[in-house]
Protein backbone atom coordinates (compact mmCIF):
# COMPACT_ATOMS: atom_id res chain seq x y z
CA UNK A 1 24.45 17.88 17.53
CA UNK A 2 23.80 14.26 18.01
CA UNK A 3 21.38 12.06 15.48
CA UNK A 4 18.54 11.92 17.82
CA UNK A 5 18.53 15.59 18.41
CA UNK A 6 18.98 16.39 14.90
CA UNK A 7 15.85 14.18 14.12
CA UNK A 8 13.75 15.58 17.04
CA UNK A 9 14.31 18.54 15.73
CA UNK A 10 13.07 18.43 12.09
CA UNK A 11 10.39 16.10 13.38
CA UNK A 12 8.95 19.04 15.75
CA UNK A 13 9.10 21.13 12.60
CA UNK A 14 6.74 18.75 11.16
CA UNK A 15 4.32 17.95 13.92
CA UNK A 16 1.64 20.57 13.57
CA UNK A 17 1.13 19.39 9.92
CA UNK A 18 0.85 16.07 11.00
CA UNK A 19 -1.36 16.56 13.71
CA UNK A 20 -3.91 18.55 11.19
CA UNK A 21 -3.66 15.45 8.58
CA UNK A 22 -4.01 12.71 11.43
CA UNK A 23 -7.28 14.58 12.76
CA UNK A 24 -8.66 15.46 9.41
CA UNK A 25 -8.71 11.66 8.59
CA UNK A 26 -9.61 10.44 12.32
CA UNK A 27 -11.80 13.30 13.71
CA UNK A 28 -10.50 12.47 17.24
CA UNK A 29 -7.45 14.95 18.52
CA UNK A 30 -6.42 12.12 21.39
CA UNK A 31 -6.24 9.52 18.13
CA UNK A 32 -4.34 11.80 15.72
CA UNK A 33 -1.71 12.92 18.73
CA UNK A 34 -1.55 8.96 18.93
CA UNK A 35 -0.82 8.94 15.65
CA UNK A 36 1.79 11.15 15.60
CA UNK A 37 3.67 10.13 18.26
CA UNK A 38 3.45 6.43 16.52
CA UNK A 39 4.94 8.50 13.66
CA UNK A 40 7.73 9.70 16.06
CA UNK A 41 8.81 6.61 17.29
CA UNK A 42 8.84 4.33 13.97
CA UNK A 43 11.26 7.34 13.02
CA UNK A 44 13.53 7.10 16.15
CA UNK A 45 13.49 3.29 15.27
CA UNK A 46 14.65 4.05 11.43
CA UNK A 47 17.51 6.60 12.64
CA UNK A 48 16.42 8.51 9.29
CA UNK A 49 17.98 5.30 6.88
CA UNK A 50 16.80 5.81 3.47
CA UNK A 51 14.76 8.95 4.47
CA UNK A 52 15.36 11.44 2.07
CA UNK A 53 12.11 13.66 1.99
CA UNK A 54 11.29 13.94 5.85
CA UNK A 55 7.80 15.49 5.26
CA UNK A 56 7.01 13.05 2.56
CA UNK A 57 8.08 9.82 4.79
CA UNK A 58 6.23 11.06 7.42
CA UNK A 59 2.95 11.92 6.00
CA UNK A 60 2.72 8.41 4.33
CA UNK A 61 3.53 7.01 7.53
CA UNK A 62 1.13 8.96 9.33
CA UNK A 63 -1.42 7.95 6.58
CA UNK A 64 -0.55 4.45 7.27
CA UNK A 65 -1.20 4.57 10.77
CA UNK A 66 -4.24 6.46 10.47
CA UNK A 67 -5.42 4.11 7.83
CA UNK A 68 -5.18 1.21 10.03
CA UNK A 69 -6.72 2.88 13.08
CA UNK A 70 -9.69 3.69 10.57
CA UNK A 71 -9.88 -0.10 9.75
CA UNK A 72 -10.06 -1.21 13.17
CA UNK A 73 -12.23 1.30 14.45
CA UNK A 74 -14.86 -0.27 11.50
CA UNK A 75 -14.11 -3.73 12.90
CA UNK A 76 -15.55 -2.87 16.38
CA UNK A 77 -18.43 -1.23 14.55
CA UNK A 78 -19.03 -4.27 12.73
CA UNK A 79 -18.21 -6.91 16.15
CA UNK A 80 -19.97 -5.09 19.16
CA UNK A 81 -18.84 -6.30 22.30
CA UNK A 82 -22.04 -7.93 24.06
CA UNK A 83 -23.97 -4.98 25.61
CA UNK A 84 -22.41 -2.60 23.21
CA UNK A 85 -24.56 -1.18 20.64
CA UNK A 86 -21.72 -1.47 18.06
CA UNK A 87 -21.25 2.42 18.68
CA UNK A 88 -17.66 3.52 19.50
CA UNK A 89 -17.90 5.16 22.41
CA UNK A 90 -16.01 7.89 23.86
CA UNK A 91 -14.29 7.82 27.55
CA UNK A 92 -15.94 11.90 27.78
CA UNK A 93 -18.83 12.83 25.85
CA UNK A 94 -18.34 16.39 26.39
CA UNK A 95 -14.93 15.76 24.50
CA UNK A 96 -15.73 14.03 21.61
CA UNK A 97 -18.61 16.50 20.92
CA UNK A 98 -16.14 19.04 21.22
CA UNK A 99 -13.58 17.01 18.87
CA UNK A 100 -16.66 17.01 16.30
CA UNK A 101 -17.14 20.51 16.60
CA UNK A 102 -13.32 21.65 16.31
CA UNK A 103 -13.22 19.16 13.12
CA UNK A 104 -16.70 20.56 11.87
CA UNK A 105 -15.04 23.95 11.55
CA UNK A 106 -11.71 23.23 9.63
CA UNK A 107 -13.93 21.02 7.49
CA UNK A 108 -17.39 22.51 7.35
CA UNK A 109 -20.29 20.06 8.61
CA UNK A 110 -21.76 18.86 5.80
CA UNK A 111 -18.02 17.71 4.23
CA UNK A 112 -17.55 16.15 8.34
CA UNK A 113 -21.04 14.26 7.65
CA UNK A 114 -19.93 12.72 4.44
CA UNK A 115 -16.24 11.59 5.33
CA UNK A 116 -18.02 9.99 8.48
CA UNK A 117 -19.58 7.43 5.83
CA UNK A 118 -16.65 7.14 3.50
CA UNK A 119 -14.80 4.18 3.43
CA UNK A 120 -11.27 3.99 5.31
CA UNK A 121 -9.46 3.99 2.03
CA UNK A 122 -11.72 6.64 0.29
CA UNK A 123 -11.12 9.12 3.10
CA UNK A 124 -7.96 8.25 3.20
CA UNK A 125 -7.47 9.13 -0.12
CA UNK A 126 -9.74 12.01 -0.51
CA UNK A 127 -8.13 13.75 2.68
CA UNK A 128 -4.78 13.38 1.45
CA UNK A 129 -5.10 14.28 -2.29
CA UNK A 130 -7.90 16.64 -1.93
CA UNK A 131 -7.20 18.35 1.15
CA UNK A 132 -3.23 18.05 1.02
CA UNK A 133 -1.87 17.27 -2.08
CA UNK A 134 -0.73 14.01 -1.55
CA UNK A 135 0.30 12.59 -5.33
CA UNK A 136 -1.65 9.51 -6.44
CA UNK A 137 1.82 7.76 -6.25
CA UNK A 138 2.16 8.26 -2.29
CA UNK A 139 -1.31 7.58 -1.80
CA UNK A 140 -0.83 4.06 -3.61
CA UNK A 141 1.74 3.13 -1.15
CA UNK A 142 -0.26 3.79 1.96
CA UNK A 143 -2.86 2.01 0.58
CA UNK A 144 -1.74 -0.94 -1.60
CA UNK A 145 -3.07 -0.09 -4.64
CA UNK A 146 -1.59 1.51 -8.00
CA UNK A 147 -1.82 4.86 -8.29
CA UNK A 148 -5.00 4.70 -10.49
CA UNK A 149 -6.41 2.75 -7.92
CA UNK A 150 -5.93 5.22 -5.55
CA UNK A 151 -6.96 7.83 -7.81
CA UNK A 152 -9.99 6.09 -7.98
CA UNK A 153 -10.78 6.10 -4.73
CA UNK A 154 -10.39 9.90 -4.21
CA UNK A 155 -12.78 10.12 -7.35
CA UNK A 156 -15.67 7.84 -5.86
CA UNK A 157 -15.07 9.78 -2.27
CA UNK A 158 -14.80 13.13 -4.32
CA UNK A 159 -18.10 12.04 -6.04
CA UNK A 160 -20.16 11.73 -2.79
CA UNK A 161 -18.94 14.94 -0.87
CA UNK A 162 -20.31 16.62 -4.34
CA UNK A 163 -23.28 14.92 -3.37
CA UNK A 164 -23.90 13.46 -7.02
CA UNK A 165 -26.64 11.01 -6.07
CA UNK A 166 -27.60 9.37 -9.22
CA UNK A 167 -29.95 6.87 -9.81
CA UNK A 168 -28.07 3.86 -11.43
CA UNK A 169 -30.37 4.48 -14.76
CA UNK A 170 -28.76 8.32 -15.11
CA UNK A 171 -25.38 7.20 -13.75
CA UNK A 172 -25.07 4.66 -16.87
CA UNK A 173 -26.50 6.53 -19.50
CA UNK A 174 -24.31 9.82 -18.57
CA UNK A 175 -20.69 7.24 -18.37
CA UNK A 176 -21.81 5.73 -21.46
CA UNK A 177 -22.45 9.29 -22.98
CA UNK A 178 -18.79 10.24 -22.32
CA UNK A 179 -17.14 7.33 -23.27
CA UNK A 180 -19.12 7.01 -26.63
CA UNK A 181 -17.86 10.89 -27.04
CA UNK A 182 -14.59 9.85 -26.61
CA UNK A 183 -14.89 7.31 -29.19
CA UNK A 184 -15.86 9.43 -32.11
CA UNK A 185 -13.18 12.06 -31.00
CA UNK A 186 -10.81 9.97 -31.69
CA UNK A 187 -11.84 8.38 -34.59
CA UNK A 188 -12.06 11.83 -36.02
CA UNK A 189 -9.25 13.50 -34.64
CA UNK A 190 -10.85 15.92 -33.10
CA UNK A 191 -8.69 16.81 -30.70
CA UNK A 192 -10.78 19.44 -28.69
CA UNK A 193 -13.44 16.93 -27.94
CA UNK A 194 -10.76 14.47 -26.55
CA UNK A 195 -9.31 17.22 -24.33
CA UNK A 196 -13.32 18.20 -23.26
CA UNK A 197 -13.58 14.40 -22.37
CA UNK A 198 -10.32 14.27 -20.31
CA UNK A 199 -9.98 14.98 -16.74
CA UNK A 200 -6.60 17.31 -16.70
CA UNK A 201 -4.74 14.31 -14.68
CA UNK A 202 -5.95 11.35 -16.88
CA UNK A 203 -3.79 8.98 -16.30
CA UNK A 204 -3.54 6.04 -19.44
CA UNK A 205 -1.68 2.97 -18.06
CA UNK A 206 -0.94 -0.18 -20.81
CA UNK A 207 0.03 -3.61 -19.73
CA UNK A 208 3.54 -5.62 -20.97
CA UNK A 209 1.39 -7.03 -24.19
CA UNK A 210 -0.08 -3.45 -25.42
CA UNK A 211 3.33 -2.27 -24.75
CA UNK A 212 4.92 -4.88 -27.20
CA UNK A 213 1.65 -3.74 -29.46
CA UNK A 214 3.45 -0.20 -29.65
CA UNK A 215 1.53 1.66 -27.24
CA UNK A 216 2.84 3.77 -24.39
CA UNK A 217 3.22 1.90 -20.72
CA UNK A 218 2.36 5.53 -19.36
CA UNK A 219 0.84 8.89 -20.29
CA UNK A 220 -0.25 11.72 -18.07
CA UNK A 221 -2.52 14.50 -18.55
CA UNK A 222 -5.33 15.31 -21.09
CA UNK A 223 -3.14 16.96 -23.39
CA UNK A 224 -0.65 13.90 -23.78
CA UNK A 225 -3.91 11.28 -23.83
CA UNK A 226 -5.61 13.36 -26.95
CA UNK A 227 -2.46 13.12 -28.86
CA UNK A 228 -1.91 9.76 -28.42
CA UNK A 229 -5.72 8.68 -29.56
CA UNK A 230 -6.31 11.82 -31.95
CA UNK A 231 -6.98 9.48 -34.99
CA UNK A 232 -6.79 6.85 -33.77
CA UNK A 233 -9.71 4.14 -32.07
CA UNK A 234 -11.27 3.07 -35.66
CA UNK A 235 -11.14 -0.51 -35.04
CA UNK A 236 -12.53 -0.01 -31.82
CA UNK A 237 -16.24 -0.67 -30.56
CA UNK A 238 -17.74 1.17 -27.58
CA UNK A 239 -18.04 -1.96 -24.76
CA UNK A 240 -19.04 -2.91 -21.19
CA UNK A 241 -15.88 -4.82 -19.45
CA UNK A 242 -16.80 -6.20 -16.32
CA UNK A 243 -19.26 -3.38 -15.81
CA UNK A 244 -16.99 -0.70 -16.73
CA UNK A 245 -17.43 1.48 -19.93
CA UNK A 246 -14.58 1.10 -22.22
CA UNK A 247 -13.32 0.35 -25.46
CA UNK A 248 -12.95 -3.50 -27.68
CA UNK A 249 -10.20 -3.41 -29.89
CA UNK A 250 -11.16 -6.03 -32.91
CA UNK A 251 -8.05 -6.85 -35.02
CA UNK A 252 -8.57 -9.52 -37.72
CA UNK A 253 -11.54 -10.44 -36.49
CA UNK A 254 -10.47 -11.16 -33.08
CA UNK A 255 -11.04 -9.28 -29.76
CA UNK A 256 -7.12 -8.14 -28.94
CA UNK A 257 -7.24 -5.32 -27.02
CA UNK A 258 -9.80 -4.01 -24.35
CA UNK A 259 -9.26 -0.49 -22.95
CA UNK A 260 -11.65 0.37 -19.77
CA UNK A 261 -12.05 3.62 -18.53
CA UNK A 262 -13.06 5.04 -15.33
CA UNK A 263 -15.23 7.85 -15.32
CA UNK A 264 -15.84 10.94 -12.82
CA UNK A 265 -18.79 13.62 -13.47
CA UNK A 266 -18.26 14.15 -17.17
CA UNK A 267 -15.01 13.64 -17.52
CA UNK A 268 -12.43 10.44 -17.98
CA UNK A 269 -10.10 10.29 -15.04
CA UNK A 270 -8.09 6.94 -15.94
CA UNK A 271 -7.84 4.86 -19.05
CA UNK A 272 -6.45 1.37 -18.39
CA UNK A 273 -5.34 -0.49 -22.05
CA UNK A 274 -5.03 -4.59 -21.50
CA UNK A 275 -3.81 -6.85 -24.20
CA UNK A 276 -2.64 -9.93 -22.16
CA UNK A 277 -4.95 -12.33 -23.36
CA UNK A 278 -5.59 -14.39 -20.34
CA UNK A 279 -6.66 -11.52 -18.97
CA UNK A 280 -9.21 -10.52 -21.75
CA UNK A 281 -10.23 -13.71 -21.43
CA UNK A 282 -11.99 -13.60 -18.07
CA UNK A 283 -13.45 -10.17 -18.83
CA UNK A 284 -17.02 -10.13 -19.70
CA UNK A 285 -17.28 -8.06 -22.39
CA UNK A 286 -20.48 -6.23 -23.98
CA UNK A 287 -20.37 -4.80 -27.33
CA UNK A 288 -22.76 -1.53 -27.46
């Protein structure tokens, strides 16, 4: 069997996924076939060097090429052509109403409404994670971000298909709430209200000068995150860091460690800890 064949092969055993993840992020079955086929022929063009997962490869190139056909369909939303109402529009109505019909019922129509006004990145992220489970990691790459970045993203896109419209008043109170509970957990080792505060995925990430402090670089999970702060926090005072809820570490009298936190319904989803002190220098930091 020659290369190409070989490749063709495993890459028609993969198409109908792909097709299903291109149209779930572009709504459009003409776009996500373009998509694929992009897929197709950046894979002809790597022979299958340094390919080990074929499915995984593909779906973040896929994602890649969906992502940037998101971007630049919000460009022409944003730069009408004169006499264009800044509407994309399609070459047959009758199609694309039948596109958003076919899409309406794999996703249900009030999910098709709300990934209509995410972001590119946020559906990206949300579609992949949510709907395929697409690790955090992956996601990152397609993206550019870490993967509590991306993870981020899926949260804020997760938060407005849930349709939690707050009203910034409730929204701080109920992050402060949760980070404040976090705060006394630790401080009194309690570890059941550490794990209640905890998304299940938490993910804590520590720069190069907490590290050399003696914390962790990484920790996943709830369960891993309580043990590490069970007892822990008591020289720490509940803060606002650049308009994030978090954590000021004072250590002889000096601010030396800020830990913000990211927070998604009730729960903490990612925990970053910064000691670098350049960094903690730009942050604006509010004790509470």
């Amino acid at each position: 069997m020659s290369e190409k064949k070989f490749w063709a092969e495993h890459f028609e055993a993969e198409r109908g996924r792909l097709g299903t993840v291109a149209f779930r992020m572009l709504g459009s079955r003409a776009e996500a076939e373009d998509a694929v086929q992009e897929a197709w022929l950046r894979l002809e063009r790597a022979s299958g060097d340094g390919i080990d997962n074929l499915g995984g490869w593909l779906t973040t190139v896929v994602g890649r090429i969906c992502l940037d056909m998101l971007r630049a369909r919000t460009k022409r939303r944003e730069d009408p052509i004169d006499g264009d109402d800044g509407e994309i529009q399609h070459a047959d109505p009758s199609a694309a109403a039948d596109e958003q019909a076919a899409l309406a019922d794999s996703v249900g129509l009030a999910l098709l409404v709300v990934l209509e006004r995410l972001a590119p990145a946020e559906r990206l992220a949300f579609v992949l994670h949510d709907m395929f489970d697409v690790p955090f990691e992956e996601i990152g790459r397609i993206v550019d971000k870490t993967p509590v970045a991306a993870r981020q993203l899926a949260s804020r896109a997760r938060r407005r298909v849930q349709g939690l419209q707050e009203t910034p008043a409730a929204d701080y109170d109920r992050r402060k709430r949760v980070v404040a509970a976090f705060l006394a957990a630790s401080r009194d080792g309690d570890f059941s209200g550490l794990l209640a505060v905890l998304d299940p995925e938490v993910v804590f990430h520590a720069d190069e000068d907490a590290v050399r402090l003696g914390s962790l670089a990484e920790i996943h999970g709830a369960q891993a995150v309580a043990t590490t702060f069970k007892g822990k926090a008591t020289a720490a005072r509940l803060a606002l860091i650049d308009g994030h809820f978090g954590l000021a570490v004072i250590l002889g009298g000096e601010l030396r460690i800020v830990v913000r936190m990211e927070v998604a319904g009730d729960q903490i989803t990612a925990i970053d800890s910064i000691a670098d002190p350049a960094r903690i220098a730009a942050f604006e930091v509010e004790y509470l």
